[in-house]
PDBML (XML) file of the C-alpha atoms, coordinates in Angstrom:
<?xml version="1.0" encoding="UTF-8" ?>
<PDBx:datablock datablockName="MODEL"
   xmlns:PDBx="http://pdbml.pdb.org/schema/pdbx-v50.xsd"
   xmlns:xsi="http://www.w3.org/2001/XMLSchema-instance"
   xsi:schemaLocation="http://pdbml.pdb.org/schema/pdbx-v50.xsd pdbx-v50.xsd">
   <PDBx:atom_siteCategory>
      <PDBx:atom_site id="1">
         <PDBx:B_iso_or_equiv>0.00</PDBx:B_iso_or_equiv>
         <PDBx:Cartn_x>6.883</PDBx:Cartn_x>
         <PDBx:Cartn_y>11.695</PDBx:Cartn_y>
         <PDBx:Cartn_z>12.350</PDBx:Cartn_z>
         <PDBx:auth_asym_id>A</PDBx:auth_asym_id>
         <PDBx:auth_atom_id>CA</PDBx:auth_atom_id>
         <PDBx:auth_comp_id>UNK</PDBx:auth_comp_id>
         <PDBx:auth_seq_id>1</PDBx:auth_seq_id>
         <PDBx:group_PDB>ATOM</PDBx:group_PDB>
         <PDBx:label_alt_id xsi:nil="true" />
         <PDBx:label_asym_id>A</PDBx:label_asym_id>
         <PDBx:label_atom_id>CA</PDBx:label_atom_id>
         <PDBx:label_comp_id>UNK</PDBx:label_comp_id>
         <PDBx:label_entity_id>1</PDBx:label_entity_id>
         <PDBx:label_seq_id>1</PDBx:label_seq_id>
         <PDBx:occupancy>1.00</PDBx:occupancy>
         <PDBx:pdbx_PDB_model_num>1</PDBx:pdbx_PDB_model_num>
         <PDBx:type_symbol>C</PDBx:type_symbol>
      </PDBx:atom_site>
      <PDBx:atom_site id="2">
         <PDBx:B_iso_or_equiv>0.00</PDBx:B_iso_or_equiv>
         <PDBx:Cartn_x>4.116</PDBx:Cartn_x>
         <PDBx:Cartn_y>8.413</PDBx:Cartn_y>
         <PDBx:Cartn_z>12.739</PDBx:Cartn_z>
         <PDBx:auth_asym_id>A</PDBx:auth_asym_id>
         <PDBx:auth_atom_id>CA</PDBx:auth_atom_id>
         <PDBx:auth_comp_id>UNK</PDBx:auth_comp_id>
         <PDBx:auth_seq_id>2</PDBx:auth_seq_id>
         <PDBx:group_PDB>ATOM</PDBx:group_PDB>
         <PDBx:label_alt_id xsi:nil="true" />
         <PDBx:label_asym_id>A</PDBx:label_asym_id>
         <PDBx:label_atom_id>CA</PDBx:label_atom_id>
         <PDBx:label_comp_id>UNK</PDBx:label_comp_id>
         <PDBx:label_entity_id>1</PDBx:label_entity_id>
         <PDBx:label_seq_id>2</PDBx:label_seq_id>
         <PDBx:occupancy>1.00</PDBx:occupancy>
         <PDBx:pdbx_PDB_model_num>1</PDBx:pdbx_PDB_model_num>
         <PDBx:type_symbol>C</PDBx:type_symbol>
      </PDBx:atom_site>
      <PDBx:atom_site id="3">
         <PDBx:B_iso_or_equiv>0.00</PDBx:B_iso_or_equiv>
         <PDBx:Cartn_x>2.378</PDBx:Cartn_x>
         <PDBx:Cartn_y>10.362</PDBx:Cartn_y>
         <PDBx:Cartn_z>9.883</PDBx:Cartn_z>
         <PDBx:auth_asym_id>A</PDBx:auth_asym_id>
         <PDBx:auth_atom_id>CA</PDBx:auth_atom_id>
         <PDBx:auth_comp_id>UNK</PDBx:auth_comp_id>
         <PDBx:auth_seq_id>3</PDBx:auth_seq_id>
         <PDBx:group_PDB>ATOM</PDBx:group_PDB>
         <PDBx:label_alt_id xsi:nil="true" />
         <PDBx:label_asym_id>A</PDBx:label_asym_id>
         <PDBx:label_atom_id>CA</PDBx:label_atom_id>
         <PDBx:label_comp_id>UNK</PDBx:label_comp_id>
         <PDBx:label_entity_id>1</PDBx:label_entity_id>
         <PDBx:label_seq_id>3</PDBx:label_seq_id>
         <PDBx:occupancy>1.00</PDBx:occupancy>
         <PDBx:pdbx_PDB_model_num>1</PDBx:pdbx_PDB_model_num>
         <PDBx:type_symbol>C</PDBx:type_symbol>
      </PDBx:atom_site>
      <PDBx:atom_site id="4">
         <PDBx:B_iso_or_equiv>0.00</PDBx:B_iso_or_equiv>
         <PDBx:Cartn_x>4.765</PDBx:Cartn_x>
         <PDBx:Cartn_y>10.965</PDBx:Cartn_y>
         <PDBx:Cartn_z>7.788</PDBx:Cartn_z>
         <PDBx:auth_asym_id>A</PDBx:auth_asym_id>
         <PDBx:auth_atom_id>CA</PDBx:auth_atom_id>
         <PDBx:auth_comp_id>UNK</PDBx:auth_comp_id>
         <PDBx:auth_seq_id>4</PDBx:auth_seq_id>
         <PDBx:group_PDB>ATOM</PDBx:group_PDB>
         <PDBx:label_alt_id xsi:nil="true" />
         <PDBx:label_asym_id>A</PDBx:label_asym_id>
         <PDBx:label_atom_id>CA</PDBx:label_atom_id>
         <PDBx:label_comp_id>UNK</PDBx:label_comp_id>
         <PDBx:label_entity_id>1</PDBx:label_entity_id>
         <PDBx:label_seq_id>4</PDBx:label_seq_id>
         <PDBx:occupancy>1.00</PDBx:occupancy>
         <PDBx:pdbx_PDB_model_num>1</PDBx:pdbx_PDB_model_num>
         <PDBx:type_symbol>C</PDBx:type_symbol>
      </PDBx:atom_site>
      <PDBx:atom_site id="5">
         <PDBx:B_iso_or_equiv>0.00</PDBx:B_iso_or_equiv>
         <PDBx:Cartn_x>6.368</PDBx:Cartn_x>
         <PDBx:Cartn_y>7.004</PDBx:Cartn_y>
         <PDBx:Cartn_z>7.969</PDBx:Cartn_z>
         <PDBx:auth_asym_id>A</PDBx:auth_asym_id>
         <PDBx:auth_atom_id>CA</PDBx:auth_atom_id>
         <PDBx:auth_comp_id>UNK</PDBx:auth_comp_id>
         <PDBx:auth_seq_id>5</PDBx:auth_seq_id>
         <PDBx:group_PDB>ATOM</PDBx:group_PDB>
         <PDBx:label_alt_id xsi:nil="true" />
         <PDBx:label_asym_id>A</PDBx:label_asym_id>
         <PDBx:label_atom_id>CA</PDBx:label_atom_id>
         <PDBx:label_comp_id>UNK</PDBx:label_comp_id>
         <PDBx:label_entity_id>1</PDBx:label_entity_id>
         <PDBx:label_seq_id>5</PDBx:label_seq_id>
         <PDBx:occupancy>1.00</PDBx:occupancy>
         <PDBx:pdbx_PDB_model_num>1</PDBx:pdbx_PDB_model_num>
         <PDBx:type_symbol>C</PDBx:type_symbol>
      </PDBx:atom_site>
      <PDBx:atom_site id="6">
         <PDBx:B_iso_or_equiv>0.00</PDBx:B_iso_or_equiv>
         <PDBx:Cartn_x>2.575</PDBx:Cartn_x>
         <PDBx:Cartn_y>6.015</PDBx:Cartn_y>
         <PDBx:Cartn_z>7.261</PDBx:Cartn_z>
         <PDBx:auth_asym_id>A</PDBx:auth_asym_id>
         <PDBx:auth_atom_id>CA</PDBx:auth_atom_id>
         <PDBx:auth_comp_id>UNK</PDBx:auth_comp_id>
         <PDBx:auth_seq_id>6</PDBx:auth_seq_id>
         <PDBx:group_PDB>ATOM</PDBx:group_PDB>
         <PDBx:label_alt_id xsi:nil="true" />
         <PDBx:label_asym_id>A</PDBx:label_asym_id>
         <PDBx:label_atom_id>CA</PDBx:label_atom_id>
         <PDBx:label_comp_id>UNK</PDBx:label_comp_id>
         <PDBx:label_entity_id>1</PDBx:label_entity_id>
         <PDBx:label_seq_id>6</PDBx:label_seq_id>
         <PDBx:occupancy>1.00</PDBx:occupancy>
         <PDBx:pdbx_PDB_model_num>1</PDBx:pdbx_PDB_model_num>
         <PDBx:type_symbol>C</PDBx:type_symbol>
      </PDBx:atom_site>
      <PDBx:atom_site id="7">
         <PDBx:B_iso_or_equiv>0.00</PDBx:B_iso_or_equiv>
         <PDBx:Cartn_x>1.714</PDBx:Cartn_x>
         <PDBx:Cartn_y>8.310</PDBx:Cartn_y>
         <PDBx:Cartn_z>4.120</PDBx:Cartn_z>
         <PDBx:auth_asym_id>A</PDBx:auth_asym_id>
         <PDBx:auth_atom_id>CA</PDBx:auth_atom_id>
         <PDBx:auth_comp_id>UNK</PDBx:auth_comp_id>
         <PDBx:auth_seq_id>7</PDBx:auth_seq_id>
         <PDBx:group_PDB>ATOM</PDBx:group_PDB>
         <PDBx:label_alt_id xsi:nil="true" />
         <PDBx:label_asym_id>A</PDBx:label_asym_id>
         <PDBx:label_atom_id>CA</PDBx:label_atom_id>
         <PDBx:label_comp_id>UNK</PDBx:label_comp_id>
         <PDBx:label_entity_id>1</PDBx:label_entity_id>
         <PDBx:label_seq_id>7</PDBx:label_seq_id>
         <PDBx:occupancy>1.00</PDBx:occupancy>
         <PDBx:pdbx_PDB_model_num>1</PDBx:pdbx_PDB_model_num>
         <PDBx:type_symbol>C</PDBx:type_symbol>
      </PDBx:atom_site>
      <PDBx:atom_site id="8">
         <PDBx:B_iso_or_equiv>0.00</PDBx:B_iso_or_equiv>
         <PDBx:Cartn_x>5.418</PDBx:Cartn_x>
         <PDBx:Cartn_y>6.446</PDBx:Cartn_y>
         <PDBx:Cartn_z>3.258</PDBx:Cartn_z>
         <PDBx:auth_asym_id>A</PDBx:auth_asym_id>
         <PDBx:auth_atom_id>CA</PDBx:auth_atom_id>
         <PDBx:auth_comp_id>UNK</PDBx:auth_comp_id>
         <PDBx:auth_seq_id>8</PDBx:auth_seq_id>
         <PDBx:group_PDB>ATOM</PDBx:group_PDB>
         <PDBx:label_alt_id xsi:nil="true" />
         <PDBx:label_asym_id>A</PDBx:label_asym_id>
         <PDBx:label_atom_id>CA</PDBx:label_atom_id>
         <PDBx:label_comp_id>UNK</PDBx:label_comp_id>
         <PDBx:label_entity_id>1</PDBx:label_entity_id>
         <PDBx:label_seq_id>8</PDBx:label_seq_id>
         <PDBx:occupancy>1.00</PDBx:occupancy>
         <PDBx:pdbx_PDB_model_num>1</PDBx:pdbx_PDB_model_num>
         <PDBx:type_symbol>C</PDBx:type_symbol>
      </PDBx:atom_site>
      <PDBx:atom_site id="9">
         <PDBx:B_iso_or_equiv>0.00</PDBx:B_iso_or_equiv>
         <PDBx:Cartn_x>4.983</PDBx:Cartn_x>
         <PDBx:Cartn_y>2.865</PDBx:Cartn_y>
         <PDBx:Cartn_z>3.539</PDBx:Cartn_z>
         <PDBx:auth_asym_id>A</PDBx:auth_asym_id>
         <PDBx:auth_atom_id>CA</PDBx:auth_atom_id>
         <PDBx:auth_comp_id>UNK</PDBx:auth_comp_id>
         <PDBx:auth_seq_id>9</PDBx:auth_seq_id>
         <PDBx:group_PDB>ATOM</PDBx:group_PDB>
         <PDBx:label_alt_id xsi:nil="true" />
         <PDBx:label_asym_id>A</PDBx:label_asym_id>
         <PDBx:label_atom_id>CA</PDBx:label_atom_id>
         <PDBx:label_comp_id>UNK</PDBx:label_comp_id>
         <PDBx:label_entity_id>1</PDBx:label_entity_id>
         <PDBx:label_seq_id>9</PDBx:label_seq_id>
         <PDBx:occupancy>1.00</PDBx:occupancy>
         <PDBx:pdbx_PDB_model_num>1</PDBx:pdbx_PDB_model_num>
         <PDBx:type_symbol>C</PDBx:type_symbol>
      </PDBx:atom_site>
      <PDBx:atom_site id="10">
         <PDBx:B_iso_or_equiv>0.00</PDBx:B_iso_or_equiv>
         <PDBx:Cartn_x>1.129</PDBx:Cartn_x>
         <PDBx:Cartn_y>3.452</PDBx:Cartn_y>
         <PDBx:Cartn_z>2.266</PDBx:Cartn_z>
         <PDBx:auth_asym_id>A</PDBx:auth_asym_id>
         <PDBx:auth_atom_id>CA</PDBx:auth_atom_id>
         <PDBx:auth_comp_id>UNK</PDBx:auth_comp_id>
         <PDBx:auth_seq_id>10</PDBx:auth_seq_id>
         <PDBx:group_PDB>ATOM</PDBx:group_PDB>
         <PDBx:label_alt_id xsi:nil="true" />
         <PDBx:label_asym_id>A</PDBx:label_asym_id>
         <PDBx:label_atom_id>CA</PDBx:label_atom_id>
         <PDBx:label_comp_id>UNK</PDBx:label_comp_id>
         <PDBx:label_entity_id>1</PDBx:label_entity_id>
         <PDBx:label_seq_id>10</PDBx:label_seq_id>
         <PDBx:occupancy>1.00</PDBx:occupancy>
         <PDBx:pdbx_PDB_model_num>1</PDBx:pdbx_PDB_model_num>
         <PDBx:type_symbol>C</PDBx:type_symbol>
      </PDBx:atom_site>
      <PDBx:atom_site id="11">
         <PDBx:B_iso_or_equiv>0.00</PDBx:B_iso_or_equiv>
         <PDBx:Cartn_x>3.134</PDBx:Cartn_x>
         <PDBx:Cartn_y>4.137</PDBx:Cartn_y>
         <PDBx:Cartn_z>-1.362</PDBx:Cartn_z>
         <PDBx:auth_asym_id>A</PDBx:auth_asym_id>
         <PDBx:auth_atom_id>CA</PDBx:auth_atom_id>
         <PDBx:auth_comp_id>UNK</PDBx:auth_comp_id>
         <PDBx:auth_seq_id>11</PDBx:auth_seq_id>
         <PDBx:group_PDB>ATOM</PDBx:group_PDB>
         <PDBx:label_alt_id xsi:nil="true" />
         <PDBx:label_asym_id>A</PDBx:label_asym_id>
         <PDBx:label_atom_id>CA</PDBx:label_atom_id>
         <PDBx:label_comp_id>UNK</PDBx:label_comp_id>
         <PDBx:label_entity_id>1</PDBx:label_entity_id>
         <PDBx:label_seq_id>11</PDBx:label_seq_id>
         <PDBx:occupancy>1.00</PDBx:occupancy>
         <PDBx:pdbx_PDB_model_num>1</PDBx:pdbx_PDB_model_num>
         <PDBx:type_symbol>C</PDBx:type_symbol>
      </PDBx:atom_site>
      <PDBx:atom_site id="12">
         <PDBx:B_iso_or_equiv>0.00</PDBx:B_iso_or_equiv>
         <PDBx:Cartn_x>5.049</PDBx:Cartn_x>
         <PDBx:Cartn_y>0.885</PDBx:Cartn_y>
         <PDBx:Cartn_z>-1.141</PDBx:Cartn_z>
         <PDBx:auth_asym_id>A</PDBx:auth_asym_id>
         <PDBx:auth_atom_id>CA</PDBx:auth_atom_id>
         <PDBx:auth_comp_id>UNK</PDBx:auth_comp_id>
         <PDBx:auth_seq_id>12</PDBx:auth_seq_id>
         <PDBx:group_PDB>ATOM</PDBx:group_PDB>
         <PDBx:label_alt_id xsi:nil="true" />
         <PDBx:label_asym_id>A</PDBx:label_asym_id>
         <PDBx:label_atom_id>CA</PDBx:label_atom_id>
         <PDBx:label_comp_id>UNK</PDBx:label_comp_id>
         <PDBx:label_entity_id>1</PDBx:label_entity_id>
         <PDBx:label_seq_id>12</PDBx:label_seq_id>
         <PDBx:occupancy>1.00</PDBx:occupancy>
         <PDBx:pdbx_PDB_model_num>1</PDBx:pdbx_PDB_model_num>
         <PDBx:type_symbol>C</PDBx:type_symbol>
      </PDBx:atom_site>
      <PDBx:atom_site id="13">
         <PDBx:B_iso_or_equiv>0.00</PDBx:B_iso_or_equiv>
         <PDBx:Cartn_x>4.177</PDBx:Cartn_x>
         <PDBx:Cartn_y>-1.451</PDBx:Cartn_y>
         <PDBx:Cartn_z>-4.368</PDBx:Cartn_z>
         <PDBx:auth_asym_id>A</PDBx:auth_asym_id>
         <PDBx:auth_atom_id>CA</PDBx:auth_atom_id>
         <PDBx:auth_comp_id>UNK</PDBx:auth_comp_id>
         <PDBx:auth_seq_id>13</PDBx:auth_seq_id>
         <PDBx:group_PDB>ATOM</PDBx:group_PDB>
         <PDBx:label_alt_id xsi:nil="true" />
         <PDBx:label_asym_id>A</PDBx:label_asym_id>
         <PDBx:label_atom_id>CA</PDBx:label_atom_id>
         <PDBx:label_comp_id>UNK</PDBx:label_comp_id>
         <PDBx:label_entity_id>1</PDBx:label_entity_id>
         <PDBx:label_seq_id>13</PDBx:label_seq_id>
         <PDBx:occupancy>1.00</PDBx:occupancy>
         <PDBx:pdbx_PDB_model_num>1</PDBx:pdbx_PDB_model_num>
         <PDBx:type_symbol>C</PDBx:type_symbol>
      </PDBx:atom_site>
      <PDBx:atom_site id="14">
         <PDBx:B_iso_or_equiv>0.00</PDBx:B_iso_or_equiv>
         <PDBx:Cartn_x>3.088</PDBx:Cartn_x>
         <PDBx:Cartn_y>-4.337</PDBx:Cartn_y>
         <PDBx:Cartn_z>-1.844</PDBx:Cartn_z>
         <PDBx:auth_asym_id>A</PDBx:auth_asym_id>
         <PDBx:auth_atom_id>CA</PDBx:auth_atom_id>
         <PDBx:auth_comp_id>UNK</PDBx:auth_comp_id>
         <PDBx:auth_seq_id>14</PDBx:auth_seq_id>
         <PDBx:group_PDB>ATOM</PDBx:group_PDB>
         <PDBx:label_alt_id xsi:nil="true" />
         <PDBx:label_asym_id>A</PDBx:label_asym_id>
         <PDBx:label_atom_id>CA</PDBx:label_atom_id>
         <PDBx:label_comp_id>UNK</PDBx:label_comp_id>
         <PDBx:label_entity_id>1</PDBx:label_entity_id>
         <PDBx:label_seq_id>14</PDBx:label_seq_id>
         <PDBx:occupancy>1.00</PDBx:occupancy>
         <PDBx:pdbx_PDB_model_num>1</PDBx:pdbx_PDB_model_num>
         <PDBx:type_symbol>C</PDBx:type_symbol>
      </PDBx:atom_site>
      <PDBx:atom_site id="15">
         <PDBx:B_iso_or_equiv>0.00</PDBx:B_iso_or_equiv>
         <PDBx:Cartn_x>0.418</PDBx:Cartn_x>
         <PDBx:Cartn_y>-3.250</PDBx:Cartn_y>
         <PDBx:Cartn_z>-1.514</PDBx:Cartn_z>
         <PDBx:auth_asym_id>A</PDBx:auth_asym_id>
         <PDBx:auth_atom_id>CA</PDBx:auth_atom_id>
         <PDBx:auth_comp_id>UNK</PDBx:auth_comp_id>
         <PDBx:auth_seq_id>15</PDBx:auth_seq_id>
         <PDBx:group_PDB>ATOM</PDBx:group_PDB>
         <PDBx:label_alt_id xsi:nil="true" />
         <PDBx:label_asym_id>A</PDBx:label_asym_id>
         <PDBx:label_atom_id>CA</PDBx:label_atom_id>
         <PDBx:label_comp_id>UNK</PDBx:label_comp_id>
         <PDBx:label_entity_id>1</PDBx:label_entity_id>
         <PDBx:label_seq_id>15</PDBx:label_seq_id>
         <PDBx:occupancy>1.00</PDBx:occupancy>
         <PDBx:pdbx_PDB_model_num>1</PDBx:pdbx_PDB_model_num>
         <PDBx:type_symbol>C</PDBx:type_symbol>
      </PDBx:atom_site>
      <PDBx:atom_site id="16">
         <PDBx:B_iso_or_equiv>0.00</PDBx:B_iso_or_equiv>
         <PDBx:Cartn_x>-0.425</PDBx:Cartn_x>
         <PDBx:Cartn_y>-1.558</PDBx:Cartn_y>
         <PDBx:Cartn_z>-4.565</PDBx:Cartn_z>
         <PDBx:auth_asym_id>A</PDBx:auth_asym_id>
         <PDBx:auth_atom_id>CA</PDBx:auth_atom_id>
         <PDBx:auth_comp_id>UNK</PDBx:auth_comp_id>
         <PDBx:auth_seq_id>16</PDBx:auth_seq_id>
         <PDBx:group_PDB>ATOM</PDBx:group_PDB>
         <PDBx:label_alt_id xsi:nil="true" />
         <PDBx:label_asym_id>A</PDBx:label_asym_id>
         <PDBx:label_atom_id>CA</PDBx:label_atom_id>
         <PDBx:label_comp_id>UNK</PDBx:label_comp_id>
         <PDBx:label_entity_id>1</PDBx:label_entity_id>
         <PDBx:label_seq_id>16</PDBx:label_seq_id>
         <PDBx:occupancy>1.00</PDBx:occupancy>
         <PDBx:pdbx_PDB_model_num>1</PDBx:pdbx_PDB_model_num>
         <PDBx:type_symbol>C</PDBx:type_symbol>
      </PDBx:atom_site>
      <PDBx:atom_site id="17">
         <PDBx:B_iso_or_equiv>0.00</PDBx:B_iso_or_equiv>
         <PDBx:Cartn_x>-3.854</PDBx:Cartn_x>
         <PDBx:Cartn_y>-1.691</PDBx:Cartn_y>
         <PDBx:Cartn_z>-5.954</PDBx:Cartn_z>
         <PDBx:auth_asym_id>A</PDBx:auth_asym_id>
         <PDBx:auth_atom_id>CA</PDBx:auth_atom_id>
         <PDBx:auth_comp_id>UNK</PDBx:auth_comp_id>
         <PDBx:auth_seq_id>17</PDBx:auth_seq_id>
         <PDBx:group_PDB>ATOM</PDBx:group_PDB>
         <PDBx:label_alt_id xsi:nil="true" />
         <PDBx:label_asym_id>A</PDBx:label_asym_id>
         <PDBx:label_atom_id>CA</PDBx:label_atom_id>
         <PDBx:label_comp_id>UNK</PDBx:label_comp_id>
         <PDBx:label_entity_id>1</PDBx:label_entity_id>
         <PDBx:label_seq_id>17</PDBx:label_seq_id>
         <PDBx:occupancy>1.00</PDBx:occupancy>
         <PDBx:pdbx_PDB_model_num>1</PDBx:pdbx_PDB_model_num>
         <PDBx:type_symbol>C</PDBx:type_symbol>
      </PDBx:atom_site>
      <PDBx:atom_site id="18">
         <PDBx:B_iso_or_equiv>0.00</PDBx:B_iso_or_equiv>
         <PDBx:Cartn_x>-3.117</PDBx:Cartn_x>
         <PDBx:Cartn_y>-4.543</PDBx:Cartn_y>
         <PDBx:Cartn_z>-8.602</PDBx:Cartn_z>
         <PDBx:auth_asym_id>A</PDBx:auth_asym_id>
         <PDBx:auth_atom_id>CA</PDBx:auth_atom_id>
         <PDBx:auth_comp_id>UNK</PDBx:auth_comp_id>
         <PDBx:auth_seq_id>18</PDBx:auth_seq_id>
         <PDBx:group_PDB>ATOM</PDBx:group_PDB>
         <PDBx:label_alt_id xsi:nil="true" />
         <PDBx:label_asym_id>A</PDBx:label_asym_id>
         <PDBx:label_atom_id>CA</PDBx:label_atom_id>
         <PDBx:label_comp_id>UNK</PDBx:label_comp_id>
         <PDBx:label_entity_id>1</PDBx:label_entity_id>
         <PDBx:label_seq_id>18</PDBx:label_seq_id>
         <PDBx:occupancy>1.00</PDBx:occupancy>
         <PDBx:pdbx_PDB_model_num>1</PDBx:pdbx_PDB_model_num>
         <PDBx:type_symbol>C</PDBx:type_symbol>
      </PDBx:atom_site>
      <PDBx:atom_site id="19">
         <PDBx:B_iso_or_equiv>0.00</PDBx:B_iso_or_equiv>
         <PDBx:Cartn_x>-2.411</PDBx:Cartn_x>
         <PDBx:Cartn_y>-6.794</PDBx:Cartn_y>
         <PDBx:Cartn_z>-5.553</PDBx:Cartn_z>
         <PDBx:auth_asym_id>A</PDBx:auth_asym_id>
         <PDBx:auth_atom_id>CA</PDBx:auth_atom_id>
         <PDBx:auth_comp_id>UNK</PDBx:auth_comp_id>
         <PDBx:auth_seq_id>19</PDBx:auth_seq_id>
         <PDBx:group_PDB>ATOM</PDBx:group_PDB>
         <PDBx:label_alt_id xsi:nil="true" />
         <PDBx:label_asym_id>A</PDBx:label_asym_id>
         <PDBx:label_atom_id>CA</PDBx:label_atom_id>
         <PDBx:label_comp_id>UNK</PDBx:label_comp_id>
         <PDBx:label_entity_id>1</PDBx:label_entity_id>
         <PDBx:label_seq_id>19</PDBx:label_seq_id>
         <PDBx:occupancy>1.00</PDBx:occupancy>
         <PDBx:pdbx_PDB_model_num>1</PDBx:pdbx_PDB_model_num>
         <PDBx:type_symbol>C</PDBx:type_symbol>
      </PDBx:atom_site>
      <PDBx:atom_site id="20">
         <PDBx:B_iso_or_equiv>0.00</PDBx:B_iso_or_equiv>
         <PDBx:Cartn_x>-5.537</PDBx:Cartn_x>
         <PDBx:Cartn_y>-6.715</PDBx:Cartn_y>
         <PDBx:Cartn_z>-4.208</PDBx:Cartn_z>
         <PDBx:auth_asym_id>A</PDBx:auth_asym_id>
         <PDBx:auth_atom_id>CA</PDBx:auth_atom_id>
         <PDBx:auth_comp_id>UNK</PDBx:auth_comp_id>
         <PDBx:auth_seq_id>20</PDBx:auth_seq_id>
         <PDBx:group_PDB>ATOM</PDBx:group_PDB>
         <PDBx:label_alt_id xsi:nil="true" />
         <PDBx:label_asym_id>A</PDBx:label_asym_id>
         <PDBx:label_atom_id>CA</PDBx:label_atom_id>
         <PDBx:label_comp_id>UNK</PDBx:label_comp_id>
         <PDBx:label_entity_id>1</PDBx:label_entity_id>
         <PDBx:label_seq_id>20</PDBx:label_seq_id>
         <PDBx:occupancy>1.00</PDBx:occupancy>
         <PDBx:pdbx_PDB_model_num>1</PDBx:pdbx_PDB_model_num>
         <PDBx:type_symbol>C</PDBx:type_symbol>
      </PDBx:atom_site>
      <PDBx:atom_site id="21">
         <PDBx:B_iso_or_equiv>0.00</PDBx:B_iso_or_equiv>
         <PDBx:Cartn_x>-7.569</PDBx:Cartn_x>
         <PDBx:Cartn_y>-6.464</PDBx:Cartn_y>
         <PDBx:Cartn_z>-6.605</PDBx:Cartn_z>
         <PDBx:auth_asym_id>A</PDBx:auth_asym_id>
         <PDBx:auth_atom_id>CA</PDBx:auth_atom_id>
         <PDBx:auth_comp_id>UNK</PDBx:auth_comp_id>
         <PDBx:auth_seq_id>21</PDBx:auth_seq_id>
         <PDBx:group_PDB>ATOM</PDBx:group_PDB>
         <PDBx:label_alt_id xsi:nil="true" />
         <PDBx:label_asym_id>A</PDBx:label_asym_id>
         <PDBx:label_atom_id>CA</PDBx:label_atom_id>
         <PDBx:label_comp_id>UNK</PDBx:label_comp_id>
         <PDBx:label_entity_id>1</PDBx:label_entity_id>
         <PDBx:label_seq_id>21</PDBx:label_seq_id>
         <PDBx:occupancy>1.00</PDBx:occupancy>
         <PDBx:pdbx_PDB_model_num>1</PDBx:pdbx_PDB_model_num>
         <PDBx:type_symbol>C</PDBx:type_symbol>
      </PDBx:atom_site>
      <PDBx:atom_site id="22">
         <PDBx:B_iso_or_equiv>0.00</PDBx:B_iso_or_equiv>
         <PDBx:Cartn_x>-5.857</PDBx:Cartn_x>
         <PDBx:Cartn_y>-10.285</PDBx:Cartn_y>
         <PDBx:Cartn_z>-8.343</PDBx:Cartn_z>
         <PDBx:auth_asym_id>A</PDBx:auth_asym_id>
         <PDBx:auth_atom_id>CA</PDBx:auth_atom_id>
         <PDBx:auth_comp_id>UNK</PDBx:auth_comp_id>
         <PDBx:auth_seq_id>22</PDBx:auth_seq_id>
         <PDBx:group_PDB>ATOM</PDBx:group_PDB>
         <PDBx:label_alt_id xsi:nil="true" />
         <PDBx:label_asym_id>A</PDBx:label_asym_id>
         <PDBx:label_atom_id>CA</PDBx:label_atom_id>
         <PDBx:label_comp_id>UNK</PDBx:label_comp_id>
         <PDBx:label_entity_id>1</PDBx:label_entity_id>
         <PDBx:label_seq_id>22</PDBx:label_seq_id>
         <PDBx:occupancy>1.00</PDBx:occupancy>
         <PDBx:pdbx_PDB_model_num>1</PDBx:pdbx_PDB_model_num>
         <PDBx:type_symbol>C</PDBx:type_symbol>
      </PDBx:atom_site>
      <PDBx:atom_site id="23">
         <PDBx:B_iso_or_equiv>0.00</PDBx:B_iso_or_equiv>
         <PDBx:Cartn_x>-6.616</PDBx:Cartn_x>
         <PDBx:Cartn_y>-11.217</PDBx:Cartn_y>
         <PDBx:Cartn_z>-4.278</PDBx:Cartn_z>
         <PDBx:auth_asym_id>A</PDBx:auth_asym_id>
         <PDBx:auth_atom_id>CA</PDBx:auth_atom_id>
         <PDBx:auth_comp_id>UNK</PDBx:auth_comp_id>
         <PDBx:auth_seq_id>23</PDBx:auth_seq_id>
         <PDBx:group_PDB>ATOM</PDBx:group_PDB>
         <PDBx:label_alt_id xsi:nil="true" />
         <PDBx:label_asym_id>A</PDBx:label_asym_id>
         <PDBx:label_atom_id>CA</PDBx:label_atom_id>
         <PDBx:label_comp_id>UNK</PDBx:label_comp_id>
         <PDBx:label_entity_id>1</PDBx:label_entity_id>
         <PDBx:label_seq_id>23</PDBx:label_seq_id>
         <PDBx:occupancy>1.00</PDBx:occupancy>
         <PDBx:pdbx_PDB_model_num>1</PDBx:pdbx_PDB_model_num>
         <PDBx:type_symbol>C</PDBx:type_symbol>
      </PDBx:atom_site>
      <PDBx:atom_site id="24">
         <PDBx:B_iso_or_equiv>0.00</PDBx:B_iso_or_equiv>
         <PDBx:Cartn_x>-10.138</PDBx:Cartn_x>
         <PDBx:Cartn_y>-10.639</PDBx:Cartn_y>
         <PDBx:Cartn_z>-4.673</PDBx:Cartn_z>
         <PDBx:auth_asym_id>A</PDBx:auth_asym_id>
         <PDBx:auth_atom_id>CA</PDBx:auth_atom_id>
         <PDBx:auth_comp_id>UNK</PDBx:auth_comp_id>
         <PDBx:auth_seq_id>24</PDBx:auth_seq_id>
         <PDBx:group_PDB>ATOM</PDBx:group_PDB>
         <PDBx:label_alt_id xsi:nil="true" />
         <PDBx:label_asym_id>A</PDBx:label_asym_id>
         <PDBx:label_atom_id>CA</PDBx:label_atom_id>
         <PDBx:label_comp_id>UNK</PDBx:label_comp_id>
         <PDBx:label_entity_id>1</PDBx:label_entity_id>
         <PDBx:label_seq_id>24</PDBx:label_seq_id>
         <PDBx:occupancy>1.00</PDBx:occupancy>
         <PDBx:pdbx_PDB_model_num>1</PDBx:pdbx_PDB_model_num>
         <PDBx:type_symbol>C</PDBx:type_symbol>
      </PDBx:atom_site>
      <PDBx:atom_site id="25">
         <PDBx:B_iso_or_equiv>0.00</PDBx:B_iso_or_equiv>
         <PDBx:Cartn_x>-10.671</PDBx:Cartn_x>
         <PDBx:Cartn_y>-11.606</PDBx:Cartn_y>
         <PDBx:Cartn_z>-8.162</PDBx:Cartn_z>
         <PDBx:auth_asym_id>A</PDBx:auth_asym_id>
         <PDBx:auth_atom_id>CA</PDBx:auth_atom_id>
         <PDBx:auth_comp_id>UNK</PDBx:auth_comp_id>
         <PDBx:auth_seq_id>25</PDBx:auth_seq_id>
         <PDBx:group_PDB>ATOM</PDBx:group_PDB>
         <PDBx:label_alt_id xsi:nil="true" />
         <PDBx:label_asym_id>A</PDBx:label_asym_id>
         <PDBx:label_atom_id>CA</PDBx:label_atom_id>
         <PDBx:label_comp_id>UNK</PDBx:label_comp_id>
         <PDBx:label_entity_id>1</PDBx:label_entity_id>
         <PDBx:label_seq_id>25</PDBx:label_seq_id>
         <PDBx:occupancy>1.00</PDBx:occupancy>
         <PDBx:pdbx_PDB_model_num>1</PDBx:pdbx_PDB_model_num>
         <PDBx:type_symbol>C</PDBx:type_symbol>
      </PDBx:atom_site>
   </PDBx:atom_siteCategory>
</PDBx:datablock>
């Protein structure tokens, strides 16, 4: 169940790659 809430919440657009890659421009 832990695994399958991670792989989840991994998919969320918070922390989608465009996020962090403006944070570390």
């Amino acid at each position: 169940r832990t695994f399958r809430e991670m792989m989840v919440a991994a998919n969320h657009f918070t922390i989608a790659p465009s996020v962090v890659t403006s944070a570390g421009r």
